[in-house]
N, C-alpha and C. Protein backbone atom coordinates (compact mmCIF):
# COMPACT_ATOMS: atom_id res chain seq x y z
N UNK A 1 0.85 -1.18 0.00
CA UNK A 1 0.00 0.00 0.00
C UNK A 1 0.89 1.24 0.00
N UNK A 2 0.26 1.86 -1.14
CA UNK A 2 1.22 3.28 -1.06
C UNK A 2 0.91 4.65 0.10
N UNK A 3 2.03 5.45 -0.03
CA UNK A 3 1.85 6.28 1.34
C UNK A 3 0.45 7.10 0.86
N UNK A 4 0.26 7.56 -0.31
CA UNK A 4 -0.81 8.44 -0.86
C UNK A 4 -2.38 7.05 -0.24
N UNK A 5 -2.14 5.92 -0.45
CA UNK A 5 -3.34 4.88 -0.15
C UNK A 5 -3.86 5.06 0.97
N UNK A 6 -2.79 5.03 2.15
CA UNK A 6 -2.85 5.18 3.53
C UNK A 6 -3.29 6.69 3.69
N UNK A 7 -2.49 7.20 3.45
CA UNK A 7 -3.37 8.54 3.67
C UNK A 7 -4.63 9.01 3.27
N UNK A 8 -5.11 8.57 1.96
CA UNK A 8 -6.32 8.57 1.46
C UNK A 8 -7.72 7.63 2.59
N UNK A 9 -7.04 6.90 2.71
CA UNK A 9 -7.05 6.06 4.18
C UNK A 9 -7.99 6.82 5.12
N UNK A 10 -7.04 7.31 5.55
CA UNK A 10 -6.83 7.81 7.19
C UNK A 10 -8.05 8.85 6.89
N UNK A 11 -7.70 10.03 6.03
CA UNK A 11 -8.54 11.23 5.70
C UNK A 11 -10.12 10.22 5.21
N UNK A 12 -10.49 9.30 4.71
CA UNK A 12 -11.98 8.69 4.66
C UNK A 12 -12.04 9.36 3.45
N UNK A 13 -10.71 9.91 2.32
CA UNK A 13 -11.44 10.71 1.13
C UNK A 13 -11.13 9.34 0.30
N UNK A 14 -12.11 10.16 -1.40
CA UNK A 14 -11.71 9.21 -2.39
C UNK A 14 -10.60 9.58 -3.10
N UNK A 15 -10.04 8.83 -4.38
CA UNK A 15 -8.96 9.46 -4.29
C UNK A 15 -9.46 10.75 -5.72
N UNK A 16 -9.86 10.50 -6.34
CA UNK A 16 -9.95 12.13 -6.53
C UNK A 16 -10.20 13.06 -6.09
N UNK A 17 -11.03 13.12 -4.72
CA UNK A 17 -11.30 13.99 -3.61
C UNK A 17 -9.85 14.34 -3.33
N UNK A 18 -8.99 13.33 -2.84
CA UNK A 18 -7.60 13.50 -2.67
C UNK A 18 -6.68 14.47 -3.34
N UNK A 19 -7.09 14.31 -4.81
CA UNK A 19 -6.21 14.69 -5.82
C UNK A 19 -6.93 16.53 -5.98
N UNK A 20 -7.92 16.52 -5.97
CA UNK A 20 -8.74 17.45 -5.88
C UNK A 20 -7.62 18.31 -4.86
N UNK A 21 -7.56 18.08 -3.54
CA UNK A 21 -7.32 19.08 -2.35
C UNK A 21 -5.73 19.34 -2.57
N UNK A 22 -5.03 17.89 -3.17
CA UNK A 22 -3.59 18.44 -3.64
C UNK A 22 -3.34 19.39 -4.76
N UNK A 23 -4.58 19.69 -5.72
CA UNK A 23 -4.39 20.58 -6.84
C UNK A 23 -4.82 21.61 -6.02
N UNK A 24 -5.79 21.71 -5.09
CA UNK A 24 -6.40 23.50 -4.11
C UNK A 24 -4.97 23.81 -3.62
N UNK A 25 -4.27 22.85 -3.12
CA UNK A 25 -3.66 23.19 -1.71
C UNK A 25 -1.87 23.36 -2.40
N UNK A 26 -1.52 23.17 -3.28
CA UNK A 26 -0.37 23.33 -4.17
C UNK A 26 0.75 23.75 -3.59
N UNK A 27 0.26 24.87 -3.04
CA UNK A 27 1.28 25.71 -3.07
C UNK A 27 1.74 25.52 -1.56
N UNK A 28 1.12 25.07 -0.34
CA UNK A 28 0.88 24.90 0.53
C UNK A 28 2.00 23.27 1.01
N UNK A 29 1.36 22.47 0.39
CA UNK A 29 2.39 21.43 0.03
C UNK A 29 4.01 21.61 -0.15
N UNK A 30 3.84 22.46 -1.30
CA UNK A 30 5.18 22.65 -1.63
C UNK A 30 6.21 23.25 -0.77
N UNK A 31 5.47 24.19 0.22
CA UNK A 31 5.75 25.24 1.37
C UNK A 31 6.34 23.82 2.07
N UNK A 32 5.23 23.10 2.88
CA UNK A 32 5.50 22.17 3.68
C UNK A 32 6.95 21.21 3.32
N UNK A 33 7.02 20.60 1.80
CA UNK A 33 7.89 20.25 1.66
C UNK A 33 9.06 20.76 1.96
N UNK A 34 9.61 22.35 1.65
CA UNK A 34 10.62 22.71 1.76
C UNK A 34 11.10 22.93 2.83
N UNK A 35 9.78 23.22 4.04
CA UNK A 35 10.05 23.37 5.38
C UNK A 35 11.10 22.12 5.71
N UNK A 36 10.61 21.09 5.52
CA UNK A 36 11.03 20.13 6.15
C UNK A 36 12.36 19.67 5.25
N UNK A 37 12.77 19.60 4.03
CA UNK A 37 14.00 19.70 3.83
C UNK A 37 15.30 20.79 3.82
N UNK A 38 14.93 22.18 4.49
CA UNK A 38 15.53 23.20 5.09
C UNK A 38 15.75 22.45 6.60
N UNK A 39 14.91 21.87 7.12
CA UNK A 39 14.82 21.10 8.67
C UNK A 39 16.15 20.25 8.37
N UNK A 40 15.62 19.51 7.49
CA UNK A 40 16.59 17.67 7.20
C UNK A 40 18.18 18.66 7.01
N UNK A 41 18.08 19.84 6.41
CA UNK A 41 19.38 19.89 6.47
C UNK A 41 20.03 20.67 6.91
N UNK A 42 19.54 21.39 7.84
CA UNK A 42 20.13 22.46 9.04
C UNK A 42 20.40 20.79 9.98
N UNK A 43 19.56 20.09 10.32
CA UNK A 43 19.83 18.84 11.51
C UNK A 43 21.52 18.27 10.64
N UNK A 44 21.79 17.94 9.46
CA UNK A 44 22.83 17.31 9.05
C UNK A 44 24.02 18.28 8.40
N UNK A 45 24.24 19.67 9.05
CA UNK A 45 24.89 20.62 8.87
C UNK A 45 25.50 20.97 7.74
N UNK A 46 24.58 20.62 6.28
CA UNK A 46 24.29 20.51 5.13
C UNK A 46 25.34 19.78 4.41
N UNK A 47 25.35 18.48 5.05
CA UNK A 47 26.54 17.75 4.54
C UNK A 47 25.67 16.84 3.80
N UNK A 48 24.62 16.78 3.67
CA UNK A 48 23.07 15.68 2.18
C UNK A 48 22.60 16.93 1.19
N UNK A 49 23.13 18.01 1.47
CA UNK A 49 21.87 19.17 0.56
C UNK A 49 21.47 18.46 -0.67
N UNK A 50 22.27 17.93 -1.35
CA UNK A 50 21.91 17.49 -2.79
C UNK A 50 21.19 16.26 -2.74
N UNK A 51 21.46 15.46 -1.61
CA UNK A 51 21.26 14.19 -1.31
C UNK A 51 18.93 15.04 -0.82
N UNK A 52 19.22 15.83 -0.11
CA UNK A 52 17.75 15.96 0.30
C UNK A 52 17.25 17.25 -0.62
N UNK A 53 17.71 17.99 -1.56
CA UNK A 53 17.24 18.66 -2.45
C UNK A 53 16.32 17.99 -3.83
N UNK A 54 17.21 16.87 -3.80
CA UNK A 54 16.75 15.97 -5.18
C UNK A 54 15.62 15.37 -4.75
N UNK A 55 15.25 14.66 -3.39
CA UNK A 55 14.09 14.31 -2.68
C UNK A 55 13.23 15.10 -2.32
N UNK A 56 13.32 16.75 -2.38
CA UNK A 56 12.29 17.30 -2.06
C UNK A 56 12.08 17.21 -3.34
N UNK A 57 12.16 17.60 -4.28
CA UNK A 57 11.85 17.78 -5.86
C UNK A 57 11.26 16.83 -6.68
N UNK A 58 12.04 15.55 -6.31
CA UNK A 58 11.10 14.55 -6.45
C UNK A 58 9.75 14.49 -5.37
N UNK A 59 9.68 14.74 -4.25
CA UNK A 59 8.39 14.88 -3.33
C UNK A 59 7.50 15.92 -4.04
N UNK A 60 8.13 16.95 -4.55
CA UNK A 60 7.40 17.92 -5.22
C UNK A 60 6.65 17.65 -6.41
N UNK A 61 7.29 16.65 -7.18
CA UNK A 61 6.66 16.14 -8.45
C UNK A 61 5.81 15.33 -8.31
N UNK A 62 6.10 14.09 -7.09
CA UNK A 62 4.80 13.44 -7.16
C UNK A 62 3.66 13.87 -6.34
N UNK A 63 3.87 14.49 -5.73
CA UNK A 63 2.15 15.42 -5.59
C UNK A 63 1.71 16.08 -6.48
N UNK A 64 2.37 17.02 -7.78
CA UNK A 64 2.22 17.38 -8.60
C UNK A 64 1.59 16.71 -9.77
N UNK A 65 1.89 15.53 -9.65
CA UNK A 65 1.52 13.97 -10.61
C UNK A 65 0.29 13.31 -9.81
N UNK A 66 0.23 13.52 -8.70
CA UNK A 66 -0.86 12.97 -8.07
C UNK A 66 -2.23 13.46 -8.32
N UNK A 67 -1.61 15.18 -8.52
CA UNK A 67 -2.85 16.08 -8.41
C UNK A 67 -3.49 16.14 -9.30
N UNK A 68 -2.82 15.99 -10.59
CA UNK A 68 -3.08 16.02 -11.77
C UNK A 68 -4.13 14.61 -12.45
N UNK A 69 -3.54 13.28 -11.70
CA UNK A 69 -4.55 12.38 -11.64
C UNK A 69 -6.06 12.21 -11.61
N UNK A 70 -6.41 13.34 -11.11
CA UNK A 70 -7.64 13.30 -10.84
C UNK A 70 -8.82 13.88 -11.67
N UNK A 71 -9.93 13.61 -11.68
CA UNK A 71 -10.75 14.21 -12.85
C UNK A 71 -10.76 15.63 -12.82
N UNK A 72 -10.96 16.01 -11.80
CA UNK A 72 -10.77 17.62 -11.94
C UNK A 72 -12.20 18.05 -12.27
N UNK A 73 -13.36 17.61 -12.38
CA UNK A 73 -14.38 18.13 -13.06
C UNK A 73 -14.90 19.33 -12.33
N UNK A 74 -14.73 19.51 -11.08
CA UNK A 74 -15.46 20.22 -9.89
C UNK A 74 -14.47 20.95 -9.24
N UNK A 75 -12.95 20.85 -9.90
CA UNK A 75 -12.42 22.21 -9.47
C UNK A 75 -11.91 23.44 -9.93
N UNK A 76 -11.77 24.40 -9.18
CA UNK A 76 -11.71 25.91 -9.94
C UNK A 76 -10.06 25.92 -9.77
């Protein structure tokens, strides 16, 4: 089970409901992502930057790919 399954999961949405709130919430995500790889690499005194830059970016794309999944019929 993928992490997007479980989470779809947990939240009781479907998954285009899912995909739906990752296309509203975009930018928000992306925020979150970077928070936390600015975190990952202030903690490892930026001795991974590239090692956790390439993983946020890839984290960035597949929500971006996720969001896009979805029918979209019902959002603005």
């Amino acid at each position: 089970m993928s992490f997007m399954d479980t989470l779809k999961g947990k939240l009781g949405m479907s998954k285009d409901k899912a995909a739906d709130t990752a296309r509203e919430h975009d930018d928000q995500i992306d925020s979150g992502i970077d928070r936390g790889a600015q975190s990952a690499d202030s903690k490892t005194g930026g001795k991974h930057s590239d090692q956790i830059d390439s993983g946020a970016d890839k984290a960035k794309g597949s929500m971006d790919d996720f969001g896009n999944q979805g029918g979209g019929e019902g959002s603005s």
